[in-house]
N, C-alpha and C. Protein backbone atom coordinates (compact mmCIF):
# COMPACT_ATOMS: atom_id res chain seq x y z
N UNK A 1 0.82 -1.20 0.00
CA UNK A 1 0.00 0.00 0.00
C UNK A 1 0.86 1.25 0.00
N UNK A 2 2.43 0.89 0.69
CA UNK A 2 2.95 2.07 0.67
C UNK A 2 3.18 3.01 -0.50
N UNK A 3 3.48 2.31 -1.45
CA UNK A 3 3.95 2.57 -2.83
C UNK A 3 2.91 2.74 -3.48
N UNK A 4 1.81 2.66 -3.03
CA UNK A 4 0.24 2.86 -4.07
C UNK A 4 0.61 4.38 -3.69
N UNK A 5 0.26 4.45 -2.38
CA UNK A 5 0.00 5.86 -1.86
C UNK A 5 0.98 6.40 -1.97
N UNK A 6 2.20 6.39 -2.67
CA UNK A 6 3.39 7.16 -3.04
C UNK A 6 2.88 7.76 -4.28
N UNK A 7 2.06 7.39 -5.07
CA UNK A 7 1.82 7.77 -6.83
C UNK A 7 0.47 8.56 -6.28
N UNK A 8 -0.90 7.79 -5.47
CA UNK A 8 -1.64 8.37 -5.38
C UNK A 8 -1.31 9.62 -4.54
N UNK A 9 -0.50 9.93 -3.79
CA UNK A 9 -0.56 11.30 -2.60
C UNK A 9 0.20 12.49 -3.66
N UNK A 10 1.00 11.81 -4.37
CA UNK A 10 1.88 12.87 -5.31
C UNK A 10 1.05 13.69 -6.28
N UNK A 11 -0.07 12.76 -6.52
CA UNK A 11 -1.55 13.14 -7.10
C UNK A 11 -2.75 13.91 -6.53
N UNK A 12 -2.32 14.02 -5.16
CA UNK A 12 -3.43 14.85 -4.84
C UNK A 12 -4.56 13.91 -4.47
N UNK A 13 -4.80 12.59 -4.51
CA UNK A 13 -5.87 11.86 -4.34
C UNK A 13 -5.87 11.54 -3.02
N UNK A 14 -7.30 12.02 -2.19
CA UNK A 14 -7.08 11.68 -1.15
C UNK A 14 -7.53 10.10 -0.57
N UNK A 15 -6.49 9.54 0.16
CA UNK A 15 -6.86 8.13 0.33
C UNK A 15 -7.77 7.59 0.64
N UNK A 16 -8.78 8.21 1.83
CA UNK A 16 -9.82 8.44 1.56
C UNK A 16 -10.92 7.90 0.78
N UNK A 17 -10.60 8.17 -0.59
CA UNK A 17 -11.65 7.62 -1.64
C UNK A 17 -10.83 6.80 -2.62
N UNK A 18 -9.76 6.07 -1.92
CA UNK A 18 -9.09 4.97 -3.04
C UNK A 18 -9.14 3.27 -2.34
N UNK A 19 -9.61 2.72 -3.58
CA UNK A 19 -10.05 1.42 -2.54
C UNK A 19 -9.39 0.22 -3.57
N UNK A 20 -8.28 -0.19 -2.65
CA UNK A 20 -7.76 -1.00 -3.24
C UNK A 20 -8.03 -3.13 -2.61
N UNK A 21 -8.41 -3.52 -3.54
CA UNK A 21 -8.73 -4.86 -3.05
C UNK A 21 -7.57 -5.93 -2.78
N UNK A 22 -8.09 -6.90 -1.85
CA UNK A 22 -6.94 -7.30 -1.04
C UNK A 22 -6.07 -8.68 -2.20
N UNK A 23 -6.96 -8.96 -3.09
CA UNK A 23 -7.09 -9.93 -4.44
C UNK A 23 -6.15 -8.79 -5.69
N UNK A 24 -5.38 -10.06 -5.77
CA UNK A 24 -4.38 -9.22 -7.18
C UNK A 24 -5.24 -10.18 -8.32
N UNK A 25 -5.42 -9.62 -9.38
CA UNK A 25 -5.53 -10.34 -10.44
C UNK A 25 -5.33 -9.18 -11.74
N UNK A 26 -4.88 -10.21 -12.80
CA UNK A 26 -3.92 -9.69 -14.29
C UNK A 26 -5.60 -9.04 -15.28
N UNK A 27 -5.28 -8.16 -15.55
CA UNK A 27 -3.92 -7.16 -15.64
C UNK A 27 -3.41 -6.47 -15.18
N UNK A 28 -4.13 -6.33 -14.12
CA UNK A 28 -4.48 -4.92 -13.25
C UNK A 28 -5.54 -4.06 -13.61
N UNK A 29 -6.04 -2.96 -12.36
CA UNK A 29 -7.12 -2.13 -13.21
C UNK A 29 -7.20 -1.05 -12.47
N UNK A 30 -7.35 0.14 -13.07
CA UNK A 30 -7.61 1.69 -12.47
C UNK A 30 -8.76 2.50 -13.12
N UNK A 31 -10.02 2.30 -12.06
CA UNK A 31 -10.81 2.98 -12.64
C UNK A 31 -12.06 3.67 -11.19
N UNK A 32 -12.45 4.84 -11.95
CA UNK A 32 -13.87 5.44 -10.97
C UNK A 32 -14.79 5.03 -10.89
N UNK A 33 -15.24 4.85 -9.50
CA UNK A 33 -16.26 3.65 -9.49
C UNK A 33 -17.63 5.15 -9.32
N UNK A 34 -18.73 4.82 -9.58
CA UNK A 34 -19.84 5.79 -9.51
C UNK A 34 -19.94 6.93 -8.90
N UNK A 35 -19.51 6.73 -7.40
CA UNK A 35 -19.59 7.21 -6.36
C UNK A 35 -18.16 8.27 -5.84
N UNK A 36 -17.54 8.40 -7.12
CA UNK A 36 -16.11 9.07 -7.49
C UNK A 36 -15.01 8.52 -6.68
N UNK A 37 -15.12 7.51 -6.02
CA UNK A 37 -13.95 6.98 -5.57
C UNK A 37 -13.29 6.09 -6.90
N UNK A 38 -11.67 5.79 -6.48
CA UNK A 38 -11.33 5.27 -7.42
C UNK A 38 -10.80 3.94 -7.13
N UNK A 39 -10.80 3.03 -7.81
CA UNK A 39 -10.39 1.44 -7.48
C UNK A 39 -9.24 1.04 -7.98
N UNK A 40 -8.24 0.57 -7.52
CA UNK A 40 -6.81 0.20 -8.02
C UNK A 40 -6.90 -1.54 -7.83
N UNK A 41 -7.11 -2.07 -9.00
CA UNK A 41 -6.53 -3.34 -8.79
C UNK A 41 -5.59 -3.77 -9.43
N UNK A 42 -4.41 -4.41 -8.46
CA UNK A 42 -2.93 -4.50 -8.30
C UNK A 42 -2.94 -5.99 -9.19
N UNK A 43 -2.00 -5.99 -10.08
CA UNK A 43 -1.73 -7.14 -11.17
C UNK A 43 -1.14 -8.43 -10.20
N UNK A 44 -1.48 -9.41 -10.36
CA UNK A 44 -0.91 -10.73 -9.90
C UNK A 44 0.61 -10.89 -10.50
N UNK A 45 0.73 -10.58 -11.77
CA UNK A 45 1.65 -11.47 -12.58
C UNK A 45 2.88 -10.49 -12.44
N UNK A 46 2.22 -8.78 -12.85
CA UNK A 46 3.72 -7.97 -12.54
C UNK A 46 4.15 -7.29 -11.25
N UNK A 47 5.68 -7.32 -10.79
CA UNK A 47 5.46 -6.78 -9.31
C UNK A 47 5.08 -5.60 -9.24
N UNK A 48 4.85 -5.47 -8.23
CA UNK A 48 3.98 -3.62 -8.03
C UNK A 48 5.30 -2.49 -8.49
N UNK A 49 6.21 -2.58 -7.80
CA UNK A 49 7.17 -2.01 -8.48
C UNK A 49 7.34 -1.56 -10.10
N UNK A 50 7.04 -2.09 -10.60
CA UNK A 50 7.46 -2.33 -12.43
C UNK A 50 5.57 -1.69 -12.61
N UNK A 51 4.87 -2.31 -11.90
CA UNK A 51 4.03 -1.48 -11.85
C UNK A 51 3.41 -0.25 -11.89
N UNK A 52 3.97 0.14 -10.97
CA UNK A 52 4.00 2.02 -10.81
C UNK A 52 3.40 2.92 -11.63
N UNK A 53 4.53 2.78 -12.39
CA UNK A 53 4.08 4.07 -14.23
C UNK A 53 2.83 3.55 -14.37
N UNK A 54 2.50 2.09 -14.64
CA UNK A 54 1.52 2.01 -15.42
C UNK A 54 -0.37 2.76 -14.78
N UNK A 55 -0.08 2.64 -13.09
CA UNK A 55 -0.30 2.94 -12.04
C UNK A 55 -0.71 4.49 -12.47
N UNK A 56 0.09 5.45 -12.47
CA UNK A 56 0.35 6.67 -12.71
C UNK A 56 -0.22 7.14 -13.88
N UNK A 57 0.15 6.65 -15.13
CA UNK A 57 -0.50 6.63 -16.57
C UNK A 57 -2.22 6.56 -16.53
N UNK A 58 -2.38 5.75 -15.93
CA UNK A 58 -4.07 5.20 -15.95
C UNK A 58 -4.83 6.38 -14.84
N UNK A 59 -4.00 6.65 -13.69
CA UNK A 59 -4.53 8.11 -13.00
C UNK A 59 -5.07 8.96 -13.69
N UNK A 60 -3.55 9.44 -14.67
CA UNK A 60 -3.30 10.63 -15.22
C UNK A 60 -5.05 10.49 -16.81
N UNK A 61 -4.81 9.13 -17.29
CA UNK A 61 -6.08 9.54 -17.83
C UNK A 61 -7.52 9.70 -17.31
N UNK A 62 -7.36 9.01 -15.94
CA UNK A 62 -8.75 9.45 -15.59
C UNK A 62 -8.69 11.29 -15.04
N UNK A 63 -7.76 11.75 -15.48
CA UNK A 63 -7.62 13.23 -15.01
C UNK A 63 -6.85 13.51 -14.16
N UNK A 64 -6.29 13.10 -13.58
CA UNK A 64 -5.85 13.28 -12.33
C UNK A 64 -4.28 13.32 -12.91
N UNK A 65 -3.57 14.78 -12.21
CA UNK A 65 -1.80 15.16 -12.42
C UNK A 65 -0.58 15.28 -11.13
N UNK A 66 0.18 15.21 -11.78
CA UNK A 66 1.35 15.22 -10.62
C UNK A 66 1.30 16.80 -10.05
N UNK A 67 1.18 16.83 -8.70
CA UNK A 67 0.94 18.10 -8.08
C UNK A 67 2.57 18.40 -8.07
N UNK A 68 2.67 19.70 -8.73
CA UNK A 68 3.55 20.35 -8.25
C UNK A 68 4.28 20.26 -6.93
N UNK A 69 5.65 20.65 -6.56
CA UNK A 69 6.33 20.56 -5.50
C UNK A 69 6.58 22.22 -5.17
């Protein structure tokens, strides 16, 4: 979770409304569920690490940017 919330906090997303399930399964998936929270499901097959970008990428199209420092 640490590393979720490393991409999501850099984003501005508050954790709050990110709900990640305790079940990995391929391919992974990042999407807004109705109720504007957003759902991260973490890939079985690649490690979360190598993960990341792809993590970040799929944010960034649901709108969401790297907050400034």
């Amino acid at each position: 979770m640490g590393l979720i919330f490393e991409v999501t906090d850099a984003m501005g997303i508050d954790r709050e409304s990110i709900s990640v399930p305790l079940g990995k399964e391929d391919p992974g998936a990042v999407r807004k569920l109705p109720a504007g929270d957003v759902e991260i499901v973490v890939p079985e097959s690649v490690p979360l690490e190598d993960w990341l970008a792809t993590l970040q990428a799929e944010l960034e199209k649901l709108g969401y940017e790297m907050e400034q420092e």
